[in-house]
C-alpha atoms as a PDB file:
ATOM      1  CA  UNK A   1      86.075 162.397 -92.074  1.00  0.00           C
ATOM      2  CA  UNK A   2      83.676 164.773 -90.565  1.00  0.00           C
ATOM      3  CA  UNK A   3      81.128 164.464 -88.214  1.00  0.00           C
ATOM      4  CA  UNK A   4      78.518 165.574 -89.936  1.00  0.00           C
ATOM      5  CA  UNK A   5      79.802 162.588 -92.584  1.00  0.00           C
ATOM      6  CA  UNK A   6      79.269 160.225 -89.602  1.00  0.00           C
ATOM      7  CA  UNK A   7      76.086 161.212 -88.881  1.00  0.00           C
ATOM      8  CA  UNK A   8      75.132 159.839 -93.015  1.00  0.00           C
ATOM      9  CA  UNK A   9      76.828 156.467 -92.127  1.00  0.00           C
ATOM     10  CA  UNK A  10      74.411 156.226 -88.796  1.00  0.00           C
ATOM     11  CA  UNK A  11      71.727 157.294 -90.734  1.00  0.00           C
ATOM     12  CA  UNK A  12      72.496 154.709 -93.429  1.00  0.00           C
ATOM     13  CA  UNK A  13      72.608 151.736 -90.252  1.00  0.00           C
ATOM     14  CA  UNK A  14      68.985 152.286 -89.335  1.00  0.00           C
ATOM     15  CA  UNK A  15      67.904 152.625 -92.677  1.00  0.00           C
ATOM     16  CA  UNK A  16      68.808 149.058 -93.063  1.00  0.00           C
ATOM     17  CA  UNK A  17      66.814 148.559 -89.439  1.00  0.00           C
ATOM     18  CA  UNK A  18      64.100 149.912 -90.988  1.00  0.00           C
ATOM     19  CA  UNK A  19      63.914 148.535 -94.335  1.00  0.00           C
ATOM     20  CA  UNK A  20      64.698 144.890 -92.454  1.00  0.00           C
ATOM     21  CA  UNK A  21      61.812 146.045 -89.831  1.00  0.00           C
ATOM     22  CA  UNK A  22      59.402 146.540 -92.788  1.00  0.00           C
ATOM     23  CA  UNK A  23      59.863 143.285 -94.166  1.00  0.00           C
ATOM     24  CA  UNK A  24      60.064 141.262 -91.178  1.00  0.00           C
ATOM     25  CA  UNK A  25      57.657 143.185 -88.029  1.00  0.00           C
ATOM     26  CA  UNK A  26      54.746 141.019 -87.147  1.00  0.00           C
ATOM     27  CA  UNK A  27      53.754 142.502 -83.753  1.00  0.00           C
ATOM     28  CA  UNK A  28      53.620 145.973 -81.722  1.00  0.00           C
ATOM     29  CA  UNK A  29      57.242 145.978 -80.610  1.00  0.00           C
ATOM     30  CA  UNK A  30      58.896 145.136 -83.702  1.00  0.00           C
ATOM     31  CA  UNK A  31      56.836 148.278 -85.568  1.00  0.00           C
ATOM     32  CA  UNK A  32      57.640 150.210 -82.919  1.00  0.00           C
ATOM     33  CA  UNK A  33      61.436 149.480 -83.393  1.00  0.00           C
ATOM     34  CA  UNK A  34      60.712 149.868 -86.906  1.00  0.00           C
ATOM     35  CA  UNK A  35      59.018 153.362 -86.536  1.00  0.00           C
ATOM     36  CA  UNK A  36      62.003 154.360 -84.272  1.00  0.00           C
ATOM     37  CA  UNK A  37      64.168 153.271 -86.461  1.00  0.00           C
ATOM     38  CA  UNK A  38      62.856 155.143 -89.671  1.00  0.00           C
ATOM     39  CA  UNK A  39      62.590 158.449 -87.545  1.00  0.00           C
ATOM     40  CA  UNK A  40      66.284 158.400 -86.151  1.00  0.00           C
ATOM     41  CA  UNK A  41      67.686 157.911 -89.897  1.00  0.00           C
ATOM     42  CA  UNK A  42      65.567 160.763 -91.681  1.00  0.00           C
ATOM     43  CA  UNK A  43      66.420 162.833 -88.661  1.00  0.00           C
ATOM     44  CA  UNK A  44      70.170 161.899 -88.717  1.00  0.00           C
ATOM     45  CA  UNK A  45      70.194 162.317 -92.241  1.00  0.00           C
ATOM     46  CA  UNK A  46      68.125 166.043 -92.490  1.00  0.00           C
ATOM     47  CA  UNK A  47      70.887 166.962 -89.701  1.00  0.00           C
ATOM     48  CA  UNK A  48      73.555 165.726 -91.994  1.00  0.00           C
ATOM     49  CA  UNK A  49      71.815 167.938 -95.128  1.00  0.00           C
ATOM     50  CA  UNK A  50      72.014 171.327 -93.232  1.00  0.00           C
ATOM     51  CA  UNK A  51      75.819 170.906 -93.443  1.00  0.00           C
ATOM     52  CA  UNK A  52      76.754 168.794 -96.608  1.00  0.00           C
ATOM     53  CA  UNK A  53      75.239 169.060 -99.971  1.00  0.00           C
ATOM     54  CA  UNK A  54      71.978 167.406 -99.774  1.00  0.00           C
ATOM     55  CA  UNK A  55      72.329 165.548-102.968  1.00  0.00           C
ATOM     56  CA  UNK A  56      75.733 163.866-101.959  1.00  0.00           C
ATOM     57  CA  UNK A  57      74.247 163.242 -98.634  1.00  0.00           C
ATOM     58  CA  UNK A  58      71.295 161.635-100.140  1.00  0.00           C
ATOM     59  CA  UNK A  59      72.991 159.447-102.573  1.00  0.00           C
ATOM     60  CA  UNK A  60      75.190 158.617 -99.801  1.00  0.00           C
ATOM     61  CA  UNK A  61      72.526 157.112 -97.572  1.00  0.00           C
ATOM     62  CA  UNK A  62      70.517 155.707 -99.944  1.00  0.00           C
ATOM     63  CA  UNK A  63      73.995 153.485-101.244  1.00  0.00           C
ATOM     64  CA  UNK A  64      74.989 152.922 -98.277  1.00  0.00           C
ATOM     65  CA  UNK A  65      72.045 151.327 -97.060  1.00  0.00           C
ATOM     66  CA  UNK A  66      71.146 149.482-100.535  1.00  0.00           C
ATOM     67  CA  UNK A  67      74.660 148.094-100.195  1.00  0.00           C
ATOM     68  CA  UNK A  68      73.562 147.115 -96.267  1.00  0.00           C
ATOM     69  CA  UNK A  69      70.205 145.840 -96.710  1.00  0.00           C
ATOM     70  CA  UNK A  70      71.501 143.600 -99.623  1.00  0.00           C
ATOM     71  CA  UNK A  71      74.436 142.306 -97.173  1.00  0.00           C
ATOM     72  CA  UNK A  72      72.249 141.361 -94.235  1.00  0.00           C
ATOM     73  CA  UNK A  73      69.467 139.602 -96.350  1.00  0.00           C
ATOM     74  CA  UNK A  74      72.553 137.485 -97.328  1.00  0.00           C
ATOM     75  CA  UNK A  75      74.117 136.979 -93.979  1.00  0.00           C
ATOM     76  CA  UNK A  76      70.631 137.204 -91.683  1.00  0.00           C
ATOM     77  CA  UNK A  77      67.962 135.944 -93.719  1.00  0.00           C
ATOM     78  CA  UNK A  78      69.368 133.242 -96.336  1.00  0.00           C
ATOM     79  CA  UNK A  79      69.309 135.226 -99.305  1.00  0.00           C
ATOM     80  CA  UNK A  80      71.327 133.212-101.887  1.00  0.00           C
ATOM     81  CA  UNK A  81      74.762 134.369-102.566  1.00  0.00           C
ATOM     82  CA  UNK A  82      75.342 135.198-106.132  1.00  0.00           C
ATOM     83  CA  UNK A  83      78.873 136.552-106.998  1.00  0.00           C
ATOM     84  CA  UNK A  84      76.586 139.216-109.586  1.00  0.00           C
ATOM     85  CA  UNK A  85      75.109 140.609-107.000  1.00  0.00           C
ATOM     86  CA  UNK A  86      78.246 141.356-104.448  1.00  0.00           C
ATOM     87  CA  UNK A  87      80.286 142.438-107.851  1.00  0.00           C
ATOM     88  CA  UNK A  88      76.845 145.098-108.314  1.00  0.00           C
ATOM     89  CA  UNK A  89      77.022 146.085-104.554  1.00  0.00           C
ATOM     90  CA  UNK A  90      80.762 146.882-105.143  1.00  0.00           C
ATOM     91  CA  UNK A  91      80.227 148.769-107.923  1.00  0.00           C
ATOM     92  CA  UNK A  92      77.626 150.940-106.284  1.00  0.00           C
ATOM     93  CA  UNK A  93      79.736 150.908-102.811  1.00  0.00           C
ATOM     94  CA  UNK A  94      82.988 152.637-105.527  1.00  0.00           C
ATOM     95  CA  UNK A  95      80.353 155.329-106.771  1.00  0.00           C
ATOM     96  CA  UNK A  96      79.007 156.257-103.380  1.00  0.00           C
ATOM     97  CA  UNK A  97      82.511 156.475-102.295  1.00  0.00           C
ATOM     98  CA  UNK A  98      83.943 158.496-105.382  1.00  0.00           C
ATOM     99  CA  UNK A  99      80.851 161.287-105.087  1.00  0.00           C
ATOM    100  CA  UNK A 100      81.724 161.531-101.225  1.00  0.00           C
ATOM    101  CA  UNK A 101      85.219 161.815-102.786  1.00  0.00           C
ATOM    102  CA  UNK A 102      84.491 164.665-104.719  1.00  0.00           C
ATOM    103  CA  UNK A 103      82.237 166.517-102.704  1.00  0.00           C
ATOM    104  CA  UNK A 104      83.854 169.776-101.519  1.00  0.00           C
ATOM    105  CA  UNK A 105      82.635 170.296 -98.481  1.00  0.00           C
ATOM    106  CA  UNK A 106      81.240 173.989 -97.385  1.00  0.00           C
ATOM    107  CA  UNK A 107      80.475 174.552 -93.464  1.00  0.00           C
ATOM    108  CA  UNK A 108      77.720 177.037 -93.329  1.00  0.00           C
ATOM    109  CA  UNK A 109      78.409 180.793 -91.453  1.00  0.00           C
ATOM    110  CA  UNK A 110      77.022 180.334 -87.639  1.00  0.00           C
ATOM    111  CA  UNK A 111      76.838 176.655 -87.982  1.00  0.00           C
ATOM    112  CA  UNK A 112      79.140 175.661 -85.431  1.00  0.00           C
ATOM    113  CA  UNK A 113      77.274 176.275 -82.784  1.00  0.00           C
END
């Protein structure tokens, strides 16, 4: 795996800070972290884009931090468990995973440095 494949799965972490951050903020710092927190993923992410296919990279992150969000409103906020919903997670987890799979990657000319 890449870097620039890294850079989706960061982006993908604080999209789940954000989308948590959203839900849960209730004063200046927590928004702020929240703000952060949405900046640093786009920007990760459009970084990502100018290197991968934008589509894949897209999908990617959006799975990825579905599958994430899901996961910590189980674990962090008492969400109730429901086998239906990990069995859905897994399914989406195996189709972000297959396009990654299948995602030929081209490095731009001059992109390397």
């Amino acid at each position: 795996m890449n870097k620039d494949w890294i850079k989706v799965f960061i982006a993908a972490l604080f999209e789940v800070f954000w989308v948590i951050g959203l839900k849960h903020a209730d004063d200046f710092l927590t928004w702020s972290g929240t703000l952060v927190s949405i900046f640093i993923s786009f920007y990760v992410m459009i970084m990502a884009g100018q290197r991968l296919p934008v589509g894949t990279v897209y999908a990617v992150f959006v799975g990825l931090g579905t599958a994430g969000t899901v996961i910590s409103d189980i674990v962090f906020f008492g969400e109730p468990f429901k086998v239906s919903k990990i069995l859905l997670i897994l399914l989406l987890l195996a189709g972000v995973i297959g396009l990654k799979l299948v995602t030929k990657e081209k490095v731009k000319e001059g992109a390397e440095s």
